[in-house]
N, C-alpha and C. Protein backbone atom coordinates (compact mmCIF):
# COMPACT_ATOMS: atom_id res chain seq x y z
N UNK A 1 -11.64 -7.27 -11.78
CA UNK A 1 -11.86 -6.32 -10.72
C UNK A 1 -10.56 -5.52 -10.54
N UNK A 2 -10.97 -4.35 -10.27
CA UNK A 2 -9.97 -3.28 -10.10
C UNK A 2 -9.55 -3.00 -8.42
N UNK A 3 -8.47 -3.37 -7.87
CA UNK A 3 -7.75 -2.93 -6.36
C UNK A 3 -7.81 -1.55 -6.74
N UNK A 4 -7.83 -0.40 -5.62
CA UNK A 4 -7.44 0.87 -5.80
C UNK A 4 -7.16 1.37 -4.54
N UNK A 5 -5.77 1.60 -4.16
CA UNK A 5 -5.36 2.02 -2.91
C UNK A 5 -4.90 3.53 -3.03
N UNK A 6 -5.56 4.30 -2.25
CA UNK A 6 -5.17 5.50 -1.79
C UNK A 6 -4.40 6.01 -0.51
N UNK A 7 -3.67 6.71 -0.31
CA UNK A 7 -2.71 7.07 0.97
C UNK A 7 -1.88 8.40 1.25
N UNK A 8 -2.29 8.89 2.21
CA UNK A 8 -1.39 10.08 2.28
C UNK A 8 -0.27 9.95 3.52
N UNK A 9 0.65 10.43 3.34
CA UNK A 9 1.51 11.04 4.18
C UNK A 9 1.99 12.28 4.93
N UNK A 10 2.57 12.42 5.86
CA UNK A 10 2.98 13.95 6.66
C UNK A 10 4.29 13.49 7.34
N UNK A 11 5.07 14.94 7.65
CA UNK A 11 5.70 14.58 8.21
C UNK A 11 5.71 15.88 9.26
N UNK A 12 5.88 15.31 10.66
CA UNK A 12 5.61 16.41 11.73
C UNK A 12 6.90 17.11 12.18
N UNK A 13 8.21 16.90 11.11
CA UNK A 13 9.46 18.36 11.35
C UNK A 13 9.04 18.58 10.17
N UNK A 14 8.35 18.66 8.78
CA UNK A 14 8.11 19.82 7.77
C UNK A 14 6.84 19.54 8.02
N UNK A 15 5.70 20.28 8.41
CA UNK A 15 4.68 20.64 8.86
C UNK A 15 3.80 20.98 7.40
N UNK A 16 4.35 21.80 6.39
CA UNK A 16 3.64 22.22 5.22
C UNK A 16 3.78 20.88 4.49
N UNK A 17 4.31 19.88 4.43
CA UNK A 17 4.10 18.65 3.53
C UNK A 17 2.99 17.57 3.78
N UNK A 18 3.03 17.25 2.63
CA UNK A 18 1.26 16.58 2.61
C UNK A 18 1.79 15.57 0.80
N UNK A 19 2.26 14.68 1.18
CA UNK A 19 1.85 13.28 -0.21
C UNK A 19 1.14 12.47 -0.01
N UNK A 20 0.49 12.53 -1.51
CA UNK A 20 -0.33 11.62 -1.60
C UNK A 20 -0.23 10.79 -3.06
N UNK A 21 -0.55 9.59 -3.03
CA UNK A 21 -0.30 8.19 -3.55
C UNK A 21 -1.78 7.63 -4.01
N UNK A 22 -2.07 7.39 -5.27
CA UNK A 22 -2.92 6.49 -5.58
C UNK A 22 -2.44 5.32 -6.25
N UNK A 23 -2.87 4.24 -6.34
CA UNK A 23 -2.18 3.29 -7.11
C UNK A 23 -3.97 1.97 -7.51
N UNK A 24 -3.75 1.39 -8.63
CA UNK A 24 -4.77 1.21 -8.98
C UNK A 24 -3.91 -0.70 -9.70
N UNK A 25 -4.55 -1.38 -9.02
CA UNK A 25 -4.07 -2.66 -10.12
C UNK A 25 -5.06 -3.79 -10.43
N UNK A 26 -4.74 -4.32 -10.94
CA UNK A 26 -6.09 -5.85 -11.72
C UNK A 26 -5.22 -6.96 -10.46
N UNK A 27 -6.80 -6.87 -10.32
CA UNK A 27 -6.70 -7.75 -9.40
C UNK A 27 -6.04 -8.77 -9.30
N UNK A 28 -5.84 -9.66 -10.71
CA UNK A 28 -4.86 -10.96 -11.24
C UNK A 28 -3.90 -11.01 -10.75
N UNK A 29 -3.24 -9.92 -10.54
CA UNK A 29 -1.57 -9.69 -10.17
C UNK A 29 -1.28 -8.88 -8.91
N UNK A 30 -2.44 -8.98 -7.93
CA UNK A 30 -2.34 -8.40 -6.76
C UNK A 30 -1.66 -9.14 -5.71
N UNK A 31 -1.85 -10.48 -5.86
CA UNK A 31 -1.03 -11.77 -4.91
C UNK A 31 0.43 -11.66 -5.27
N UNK A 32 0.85 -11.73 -6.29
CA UNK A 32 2.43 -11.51 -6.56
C UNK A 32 3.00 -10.47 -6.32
N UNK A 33 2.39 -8.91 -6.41
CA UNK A 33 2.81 -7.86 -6.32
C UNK A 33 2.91 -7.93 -4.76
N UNK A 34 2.13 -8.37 -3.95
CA UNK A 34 1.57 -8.06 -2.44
C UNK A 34 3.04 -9.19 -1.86
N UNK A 35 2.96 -10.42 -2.20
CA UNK A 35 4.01 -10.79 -1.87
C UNK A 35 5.76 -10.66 -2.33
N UNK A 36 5.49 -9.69 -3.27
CA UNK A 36 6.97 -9.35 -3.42
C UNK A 36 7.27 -8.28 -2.48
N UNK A 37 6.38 -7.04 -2.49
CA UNK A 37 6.55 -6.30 -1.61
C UNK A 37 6.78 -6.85 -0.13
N UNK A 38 6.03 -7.67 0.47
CA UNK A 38 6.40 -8.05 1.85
C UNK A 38 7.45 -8.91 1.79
N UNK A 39 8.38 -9.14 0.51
CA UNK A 39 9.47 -10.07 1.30
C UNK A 39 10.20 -8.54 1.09
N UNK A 40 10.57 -7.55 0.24
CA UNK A 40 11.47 -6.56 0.52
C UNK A 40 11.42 -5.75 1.41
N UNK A 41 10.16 -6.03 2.29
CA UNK A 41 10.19 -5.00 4.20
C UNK A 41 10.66 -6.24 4.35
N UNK A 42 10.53 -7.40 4.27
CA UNK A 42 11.17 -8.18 5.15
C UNK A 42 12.48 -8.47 5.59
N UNK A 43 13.24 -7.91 4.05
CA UNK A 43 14.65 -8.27 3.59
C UNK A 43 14.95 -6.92 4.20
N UNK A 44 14.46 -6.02 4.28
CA UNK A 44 15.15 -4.46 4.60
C UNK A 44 15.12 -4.50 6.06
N UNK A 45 14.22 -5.77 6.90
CA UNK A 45 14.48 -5.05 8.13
C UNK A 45 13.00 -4.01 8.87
N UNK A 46 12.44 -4.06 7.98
CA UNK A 46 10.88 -3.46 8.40
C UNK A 46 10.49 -3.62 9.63
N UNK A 47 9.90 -2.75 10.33
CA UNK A 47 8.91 -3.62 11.73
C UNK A 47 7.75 -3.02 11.24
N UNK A 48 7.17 -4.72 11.72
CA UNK A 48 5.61 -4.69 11.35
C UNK A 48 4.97 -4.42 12.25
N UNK A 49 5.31 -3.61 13.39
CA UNK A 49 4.31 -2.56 13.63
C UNK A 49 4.56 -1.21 13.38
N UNK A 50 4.62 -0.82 12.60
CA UNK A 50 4.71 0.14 11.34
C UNK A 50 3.51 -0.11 10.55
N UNK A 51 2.60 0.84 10.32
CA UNK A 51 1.58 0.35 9.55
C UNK A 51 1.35 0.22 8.02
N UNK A 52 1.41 -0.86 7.36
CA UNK A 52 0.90 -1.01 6.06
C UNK A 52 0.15 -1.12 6.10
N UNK A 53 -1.20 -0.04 5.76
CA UNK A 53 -2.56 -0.73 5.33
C UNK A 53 -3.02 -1.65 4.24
N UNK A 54 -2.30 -1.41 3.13
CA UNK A 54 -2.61 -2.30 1.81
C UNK A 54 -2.15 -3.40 2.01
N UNK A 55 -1.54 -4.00 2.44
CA UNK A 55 -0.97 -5.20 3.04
C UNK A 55 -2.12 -6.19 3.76
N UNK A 56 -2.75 -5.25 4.87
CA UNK A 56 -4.07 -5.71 6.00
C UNK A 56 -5.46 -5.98 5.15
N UNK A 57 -5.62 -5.21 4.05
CA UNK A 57 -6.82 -5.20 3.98
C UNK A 57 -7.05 -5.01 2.01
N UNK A 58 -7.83 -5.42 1.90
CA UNK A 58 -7.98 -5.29 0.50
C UNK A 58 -9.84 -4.85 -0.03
N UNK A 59 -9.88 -3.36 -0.85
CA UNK A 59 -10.95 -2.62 -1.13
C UNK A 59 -11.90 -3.12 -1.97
N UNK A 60 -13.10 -4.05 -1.73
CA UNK A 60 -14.13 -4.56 -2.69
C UNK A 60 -14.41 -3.26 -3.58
N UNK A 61 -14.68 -3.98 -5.00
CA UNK A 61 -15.10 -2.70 -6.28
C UNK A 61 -15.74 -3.41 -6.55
N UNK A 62 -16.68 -2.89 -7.83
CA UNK A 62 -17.38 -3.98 -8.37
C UNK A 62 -16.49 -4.71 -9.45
N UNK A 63 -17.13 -5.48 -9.99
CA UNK A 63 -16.07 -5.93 -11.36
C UNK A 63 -16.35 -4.77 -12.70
N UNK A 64 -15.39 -5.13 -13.49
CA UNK A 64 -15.67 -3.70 -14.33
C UNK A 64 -16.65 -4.41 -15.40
């Protein structure tokens, strides 16, 4: 099975900007990736109320 997270960003002092982020991974290696990332907000100092969605929630696909 395929994860596929999509996300955009803005920022409200440059008003014309608009990114956007897809990222796509096998599922196998979604637990290691997911927990490496949360120890480096952790190590940096992050506040988790700041929203990570990919973190909260994870997108059913079918299997391929």
């Amino acid at each position: 099975m395929k994860l596929v997270f999509i996300d955009e960003t803005s920022d409200s002092k440059f008003s014309k900007y608009l990114g956007l982020s897809c990222v796509v991974i096998d599922c196998a290696f979604y637990r290691g990736i997911k927990e490496q990332f949360q120890k480096i907000l952790n190590e940096s100092g992050w506040i988790e109320s700041v929203q990570v969605a990919g973190l909260a929630r994870c997108m059913h696909a079918r299997r391929d």
